[in-house]
C-alpha atoms as a PDB file:
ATOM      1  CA  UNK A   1      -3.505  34.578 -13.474  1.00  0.00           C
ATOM      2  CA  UNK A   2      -3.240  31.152 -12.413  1.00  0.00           C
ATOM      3  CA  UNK A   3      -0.559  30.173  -9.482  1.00  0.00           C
ATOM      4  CA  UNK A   4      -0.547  33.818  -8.192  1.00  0.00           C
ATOM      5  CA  UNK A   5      -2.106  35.007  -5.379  1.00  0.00           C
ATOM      6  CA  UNK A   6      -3.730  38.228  -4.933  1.00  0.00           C
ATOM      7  CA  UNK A   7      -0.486  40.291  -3.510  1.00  0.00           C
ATOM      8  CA  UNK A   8       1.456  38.908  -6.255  1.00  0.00           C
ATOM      9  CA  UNK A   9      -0.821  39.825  -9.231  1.00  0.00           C
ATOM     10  CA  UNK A  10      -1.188  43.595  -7.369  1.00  0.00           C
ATOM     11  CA  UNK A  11       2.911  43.423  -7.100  1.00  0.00           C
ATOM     12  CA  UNK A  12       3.309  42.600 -10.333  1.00  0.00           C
ATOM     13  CA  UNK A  13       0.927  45.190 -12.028  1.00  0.00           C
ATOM     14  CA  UNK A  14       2.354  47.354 -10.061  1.00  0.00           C
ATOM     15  CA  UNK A  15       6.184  46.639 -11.067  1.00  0.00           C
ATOM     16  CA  UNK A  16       4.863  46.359 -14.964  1.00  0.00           C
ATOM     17  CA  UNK A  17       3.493  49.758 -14.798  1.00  0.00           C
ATOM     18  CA  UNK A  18       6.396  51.837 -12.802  1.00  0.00           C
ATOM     19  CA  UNK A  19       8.589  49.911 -15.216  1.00  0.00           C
ATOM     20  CA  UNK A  20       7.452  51.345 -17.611  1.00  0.00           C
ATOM     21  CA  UNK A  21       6.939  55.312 -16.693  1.00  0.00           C
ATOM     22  CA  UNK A  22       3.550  55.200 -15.229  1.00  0.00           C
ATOM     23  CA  UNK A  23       2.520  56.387 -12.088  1.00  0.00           C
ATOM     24  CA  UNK A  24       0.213  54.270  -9.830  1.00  0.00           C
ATOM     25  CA  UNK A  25      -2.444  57.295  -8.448  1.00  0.00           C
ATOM     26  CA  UNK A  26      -4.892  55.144  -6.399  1.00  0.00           C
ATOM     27  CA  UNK A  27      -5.130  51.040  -5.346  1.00  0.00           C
ATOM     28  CA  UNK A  28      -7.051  49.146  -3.705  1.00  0.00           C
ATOM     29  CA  UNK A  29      -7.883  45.364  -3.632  1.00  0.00           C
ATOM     30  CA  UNK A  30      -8.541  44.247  -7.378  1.00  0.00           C
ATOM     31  CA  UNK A  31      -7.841  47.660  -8.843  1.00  0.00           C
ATOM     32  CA  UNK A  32      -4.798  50.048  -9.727  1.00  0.00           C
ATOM     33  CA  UNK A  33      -5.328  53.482 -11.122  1.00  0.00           C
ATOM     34  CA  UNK A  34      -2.606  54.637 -13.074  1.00  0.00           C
ATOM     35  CA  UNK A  35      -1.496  57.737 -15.231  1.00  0.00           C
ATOM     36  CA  UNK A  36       1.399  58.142 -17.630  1.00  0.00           C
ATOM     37  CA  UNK A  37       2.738  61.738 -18.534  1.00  0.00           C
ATOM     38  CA  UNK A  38       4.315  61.812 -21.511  1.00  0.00           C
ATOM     39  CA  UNK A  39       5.450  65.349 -23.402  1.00  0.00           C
ATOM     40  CA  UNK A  40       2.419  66.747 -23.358  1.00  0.00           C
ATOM     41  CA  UNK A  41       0.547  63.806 -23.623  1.00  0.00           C
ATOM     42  CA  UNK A  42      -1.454  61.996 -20.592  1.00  0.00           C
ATOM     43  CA  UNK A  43      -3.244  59.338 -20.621  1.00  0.00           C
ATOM     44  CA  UNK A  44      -5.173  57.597 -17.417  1.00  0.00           C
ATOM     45  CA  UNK A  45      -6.265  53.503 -16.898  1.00  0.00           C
ATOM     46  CA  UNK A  46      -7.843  51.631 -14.361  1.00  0.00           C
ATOM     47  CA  UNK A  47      -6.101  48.186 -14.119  1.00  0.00           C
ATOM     48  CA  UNK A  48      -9.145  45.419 -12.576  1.00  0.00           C
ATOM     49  CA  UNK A  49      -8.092  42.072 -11.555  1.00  0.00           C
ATOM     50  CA  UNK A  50      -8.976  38.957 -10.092  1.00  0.00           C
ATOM     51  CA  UNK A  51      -7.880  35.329  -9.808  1.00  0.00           C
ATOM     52  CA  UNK A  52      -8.386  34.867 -13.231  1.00  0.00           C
ATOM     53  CA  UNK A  53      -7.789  38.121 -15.938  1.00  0.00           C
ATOM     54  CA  UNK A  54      -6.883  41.086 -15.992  1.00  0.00           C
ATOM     55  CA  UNK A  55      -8.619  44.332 -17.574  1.00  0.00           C
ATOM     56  CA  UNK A  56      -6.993  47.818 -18.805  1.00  0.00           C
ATOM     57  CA  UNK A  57      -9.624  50.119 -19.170  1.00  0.00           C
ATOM     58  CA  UNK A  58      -9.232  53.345 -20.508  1.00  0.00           C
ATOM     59  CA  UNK A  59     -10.157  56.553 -18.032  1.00  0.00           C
ATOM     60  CA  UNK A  60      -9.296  59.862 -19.748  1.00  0.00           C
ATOM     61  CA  UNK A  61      -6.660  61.768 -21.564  1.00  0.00           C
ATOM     62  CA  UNK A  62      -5.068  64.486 -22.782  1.00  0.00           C
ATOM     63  CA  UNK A  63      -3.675  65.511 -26.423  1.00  0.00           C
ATOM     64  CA  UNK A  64      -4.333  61.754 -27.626  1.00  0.00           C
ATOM     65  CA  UNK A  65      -6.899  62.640 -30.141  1.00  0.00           C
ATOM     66  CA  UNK A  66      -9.831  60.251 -28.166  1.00  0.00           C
ATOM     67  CA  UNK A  67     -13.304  60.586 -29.613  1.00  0.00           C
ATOM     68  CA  UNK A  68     -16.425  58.556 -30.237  1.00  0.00           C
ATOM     69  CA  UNK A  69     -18.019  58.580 -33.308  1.00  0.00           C
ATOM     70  CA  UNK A  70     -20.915  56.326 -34.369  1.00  0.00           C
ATOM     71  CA  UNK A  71     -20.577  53.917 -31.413  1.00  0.00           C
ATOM     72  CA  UNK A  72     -16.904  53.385 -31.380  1.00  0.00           C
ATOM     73  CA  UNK A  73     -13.492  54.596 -30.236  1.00  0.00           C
ATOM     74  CA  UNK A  74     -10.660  56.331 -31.333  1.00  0.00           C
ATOM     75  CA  UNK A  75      -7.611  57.315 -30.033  1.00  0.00           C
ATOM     76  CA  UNK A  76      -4.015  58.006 -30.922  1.00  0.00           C
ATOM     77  CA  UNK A  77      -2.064  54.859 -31.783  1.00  0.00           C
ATOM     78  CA  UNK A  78       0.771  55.722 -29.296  1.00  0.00           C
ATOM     79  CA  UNK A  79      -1.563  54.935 -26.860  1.00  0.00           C
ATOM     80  CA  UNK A  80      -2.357  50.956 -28.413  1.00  0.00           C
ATOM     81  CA  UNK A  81       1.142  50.789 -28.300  1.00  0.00           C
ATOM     82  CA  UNK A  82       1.686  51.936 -24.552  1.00  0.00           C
ATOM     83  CA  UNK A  83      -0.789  49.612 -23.534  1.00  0.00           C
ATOM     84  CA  UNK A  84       0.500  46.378 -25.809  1.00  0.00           C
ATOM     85  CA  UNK A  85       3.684  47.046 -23.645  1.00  0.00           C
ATOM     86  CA  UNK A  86       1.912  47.153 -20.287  1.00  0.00           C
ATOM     87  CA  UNK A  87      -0.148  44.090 -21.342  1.00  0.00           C
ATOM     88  CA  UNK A  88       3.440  42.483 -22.472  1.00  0.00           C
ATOM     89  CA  UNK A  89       5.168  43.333 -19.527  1.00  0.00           C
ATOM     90  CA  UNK A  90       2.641  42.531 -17.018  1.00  0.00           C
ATOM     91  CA  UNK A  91       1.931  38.803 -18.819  1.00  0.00           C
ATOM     92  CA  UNK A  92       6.209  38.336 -18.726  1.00  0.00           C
ATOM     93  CA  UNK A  93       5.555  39.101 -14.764  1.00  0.00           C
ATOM     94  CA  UNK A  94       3.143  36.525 -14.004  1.00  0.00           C
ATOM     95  CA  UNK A  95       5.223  33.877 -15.521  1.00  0.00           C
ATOM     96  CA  UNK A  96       8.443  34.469 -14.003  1.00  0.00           C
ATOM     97  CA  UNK A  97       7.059  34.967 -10.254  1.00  0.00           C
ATOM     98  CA  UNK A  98       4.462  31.419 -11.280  1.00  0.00           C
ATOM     99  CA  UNK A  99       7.846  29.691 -11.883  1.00  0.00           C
ATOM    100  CA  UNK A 100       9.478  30.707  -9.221  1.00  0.00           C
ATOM    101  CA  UNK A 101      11.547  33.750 -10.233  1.00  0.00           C
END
């Protein structure tokens, strides 16, 4: 993310995820672990970044339908939608702390 430094991308990651429900379960320097409990659903990422993107990757879950068949994924669309918010959240981050706010 350009004009951030590497605190600031971690901070913000960080404030996009608690924001919305997830719980940060291990960190360290270009990576955030995170799982979100929801009902009876869970769901676990790996957030990776450096000076220049950011990646989501998807770690496990529970009662989200995930399976592989044929060489690709599938998994419950709440889960797409969880992470367009994360990736929504986390891009309206970067801009506000790059202009100052």
């Amino acid at each position: 993310p350009a004009g951030l430094d590497q605190a600031q991308v971690s901070k913000e990651i960080r404030r996009a995820l608690i924001g919305r429900g997830w719980e940060v379960t291990g960190e360290q320097p270009g990576q955030i672990d995170s799982t979100l409990h929801l009902r009876d659903h869970v769901a676990s990422i790996r957030v990776a970044y450096d000076a220049s993107e950011v990646r989501i990757g998807y770690v496990g879950s529970t009662n989200l339908d995930y399976a592989e068949k044929r060489g690709k994924r599938y998994i419950h669309g709440n889960y797409l939608g969880w992470i367009g918010f994360l990736v929504n959240d986390i891009t309206t981050n970067f801009k506000v702390t790059a202009q100052g706010g």
